[in-house]
Protein backbone atom coordinates (compact mmCIF):
# COMPACT_ATOMS: atom_id res chain seq x y z
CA UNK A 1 -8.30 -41.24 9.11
CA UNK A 2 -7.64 -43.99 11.72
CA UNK A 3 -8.38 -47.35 10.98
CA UNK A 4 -11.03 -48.65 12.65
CA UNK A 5 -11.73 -52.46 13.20
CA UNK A 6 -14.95 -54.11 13.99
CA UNK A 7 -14.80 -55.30 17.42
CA UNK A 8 -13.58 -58.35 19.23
CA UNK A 9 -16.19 -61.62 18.29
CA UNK A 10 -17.04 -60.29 14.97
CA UNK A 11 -15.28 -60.79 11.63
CA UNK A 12 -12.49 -58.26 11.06
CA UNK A 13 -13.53 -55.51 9.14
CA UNK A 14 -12.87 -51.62 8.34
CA UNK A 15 -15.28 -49.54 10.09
CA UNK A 16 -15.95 -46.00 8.36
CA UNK A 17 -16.81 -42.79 9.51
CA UNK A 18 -19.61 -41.26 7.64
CA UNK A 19 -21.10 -37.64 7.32
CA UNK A 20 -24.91 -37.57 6.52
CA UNK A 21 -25.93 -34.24 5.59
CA UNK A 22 -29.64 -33.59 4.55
CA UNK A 23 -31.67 -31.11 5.62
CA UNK A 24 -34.92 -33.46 6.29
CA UNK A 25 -34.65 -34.84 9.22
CA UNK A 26 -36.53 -38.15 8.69
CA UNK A 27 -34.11 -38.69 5.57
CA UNK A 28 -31.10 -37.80 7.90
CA UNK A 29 -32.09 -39.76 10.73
CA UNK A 30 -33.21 -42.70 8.25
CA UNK A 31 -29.66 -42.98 6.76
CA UNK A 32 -27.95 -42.54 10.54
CA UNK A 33 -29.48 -45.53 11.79
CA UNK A 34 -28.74 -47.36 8.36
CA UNK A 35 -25.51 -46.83 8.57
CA UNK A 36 -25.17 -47.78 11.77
CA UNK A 37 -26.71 -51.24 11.24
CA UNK A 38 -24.43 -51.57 8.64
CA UNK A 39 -21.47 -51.10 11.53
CA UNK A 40 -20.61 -47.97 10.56
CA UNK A 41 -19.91 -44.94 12.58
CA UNK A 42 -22.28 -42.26 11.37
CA UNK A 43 -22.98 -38.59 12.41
CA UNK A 44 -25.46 -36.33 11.13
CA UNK A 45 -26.19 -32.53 10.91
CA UNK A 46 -28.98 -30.52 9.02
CA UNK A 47 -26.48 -27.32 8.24
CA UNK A 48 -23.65 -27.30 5.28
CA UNK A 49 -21.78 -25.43 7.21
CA UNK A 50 -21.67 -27.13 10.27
CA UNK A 51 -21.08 -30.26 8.26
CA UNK A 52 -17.82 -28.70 6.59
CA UNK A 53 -16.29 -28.00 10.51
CA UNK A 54 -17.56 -31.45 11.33
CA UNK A 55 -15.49 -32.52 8.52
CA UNK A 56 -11.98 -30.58 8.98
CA UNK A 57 -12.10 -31.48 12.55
CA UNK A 58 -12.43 -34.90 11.84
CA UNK A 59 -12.62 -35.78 8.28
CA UNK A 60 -14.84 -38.41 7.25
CA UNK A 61 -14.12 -41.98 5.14
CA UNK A 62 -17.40 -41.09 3.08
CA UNK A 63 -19.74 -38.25 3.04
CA UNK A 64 -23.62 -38.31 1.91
CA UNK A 65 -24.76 -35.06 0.86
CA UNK A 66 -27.71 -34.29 -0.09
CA UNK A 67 -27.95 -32.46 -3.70
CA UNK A 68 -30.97 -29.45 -2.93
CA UNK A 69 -30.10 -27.81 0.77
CA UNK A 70 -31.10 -24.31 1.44
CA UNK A 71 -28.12 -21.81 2.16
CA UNK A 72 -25.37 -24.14 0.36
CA UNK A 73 -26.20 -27.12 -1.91
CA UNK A 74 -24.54 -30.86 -1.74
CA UNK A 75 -22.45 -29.86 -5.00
CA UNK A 76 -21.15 -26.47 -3.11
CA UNK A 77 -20.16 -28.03 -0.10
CA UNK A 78 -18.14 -30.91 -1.94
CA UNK A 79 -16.29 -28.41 -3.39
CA UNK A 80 -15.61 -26.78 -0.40
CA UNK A 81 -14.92 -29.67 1.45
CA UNK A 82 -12.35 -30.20 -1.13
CA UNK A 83 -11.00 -27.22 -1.22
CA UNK A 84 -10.54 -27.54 2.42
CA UNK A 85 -9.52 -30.94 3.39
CA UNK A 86 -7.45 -31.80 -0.14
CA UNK A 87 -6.52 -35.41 0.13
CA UNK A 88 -8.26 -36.01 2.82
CA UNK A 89 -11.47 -35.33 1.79
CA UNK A 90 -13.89 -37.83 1.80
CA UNK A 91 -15.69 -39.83 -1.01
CA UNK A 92 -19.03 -38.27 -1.65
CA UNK A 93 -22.24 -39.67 -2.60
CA UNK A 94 -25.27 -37.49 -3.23
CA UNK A 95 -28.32 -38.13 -2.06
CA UNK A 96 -31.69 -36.73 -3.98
CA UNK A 97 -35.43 -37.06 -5.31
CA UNK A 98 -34.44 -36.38 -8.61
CA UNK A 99 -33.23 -39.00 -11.39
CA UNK A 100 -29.02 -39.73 -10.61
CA UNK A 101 -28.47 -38.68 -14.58
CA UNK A 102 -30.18 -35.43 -13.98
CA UNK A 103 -28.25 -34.38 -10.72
CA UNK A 104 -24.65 -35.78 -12.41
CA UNK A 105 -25.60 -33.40 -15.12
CA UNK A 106 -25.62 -31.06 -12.71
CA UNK A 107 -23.10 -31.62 -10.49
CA UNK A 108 -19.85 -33.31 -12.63
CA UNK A 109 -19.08 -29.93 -14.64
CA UNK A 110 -18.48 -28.37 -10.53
CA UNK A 111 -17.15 -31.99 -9.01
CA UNK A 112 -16.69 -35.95 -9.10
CA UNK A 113 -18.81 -37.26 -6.96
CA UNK A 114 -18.37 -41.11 -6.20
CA UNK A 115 -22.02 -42.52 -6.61
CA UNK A 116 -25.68 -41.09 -5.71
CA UNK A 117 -28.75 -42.37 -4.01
CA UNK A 118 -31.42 -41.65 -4.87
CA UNK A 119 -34.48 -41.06 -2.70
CA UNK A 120 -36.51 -42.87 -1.47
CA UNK A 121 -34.03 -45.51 -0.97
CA UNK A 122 -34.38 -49.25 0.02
CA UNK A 123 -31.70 -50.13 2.57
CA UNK A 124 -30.04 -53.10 0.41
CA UNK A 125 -29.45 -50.66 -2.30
CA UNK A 126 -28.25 -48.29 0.41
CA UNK A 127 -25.85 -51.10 1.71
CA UNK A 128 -24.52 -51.93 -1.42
CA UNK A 129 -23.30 -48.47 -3.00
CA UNK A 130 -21.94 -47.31 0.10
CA UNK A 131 -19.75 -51.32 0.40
CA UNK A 132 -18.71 -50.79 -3.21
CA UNK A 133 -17.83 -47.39 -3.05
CA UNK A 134 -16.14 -47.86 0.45
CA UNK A 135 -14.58 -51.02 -0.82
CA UNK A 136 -14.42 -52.89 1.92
């Protein structure tokens, strides 16, 4: 992944690329324009699958997925993202409803995910799992 800066006038900084993947749009779009305000570069798409070409043609710094999809859930697609992308796959945090314990229950026996947020989120919690598990 290229390093990105912020540009010229603002304080240097990393800027990531993040996948939002979430079948509700509202959700989606919520977290697009989040991460945006937070400088980031974010792109969004409804469909697992679409999200895992989106990924290998341009792998991500940090991927939200959210845990209950139809067709493929978040848990699936990490796994196939890194079965895909190896080292280069992104750092994932899952976004869901239910309790974090309950859906790291579920999902750490298939994969490590990096963090979760859980929904509905407030955007300074949003902003500060995504800066520490970005760390930068």
């Amino acid at each position: 992944m290229q390093d990105r800066r912020a540009g010229a006038g603002e304080q240097e900084r990393r800027v990531a690329r993040v996948l939002i993947v979430d079948d509700t749009d509202i959700v989606r779009k919520a977290l697009e324009r989040a991460l945006r305000k937070m400088g980031h570069l974010a792109v969004s798409t409804s469909d697992a699958l679409e999200a895992l070409a989106m990924a290998e043609s341009d792998p991500p710094d940090l991927a939200l997925l959210d845990y209950r999809m139809p067709k493929m859930d978040g848990a699936t697609l990490f796994q196939r993202l890194q079965a895909s992308l190896g080292d280069r796959c992104p750092k994932v945090l899952f976004v869901s409803a239910s309790p974090p314990d309950e859906v790291a229950r579920a999902v750490e026996r298939r994969c490590k995910p990096a963090g979760y947020v859980r929904k509905p989120f407030h955007l300074d919690d949003l902003a500060r799992v995504v800066g520490d598990v970005l760390d930068f």
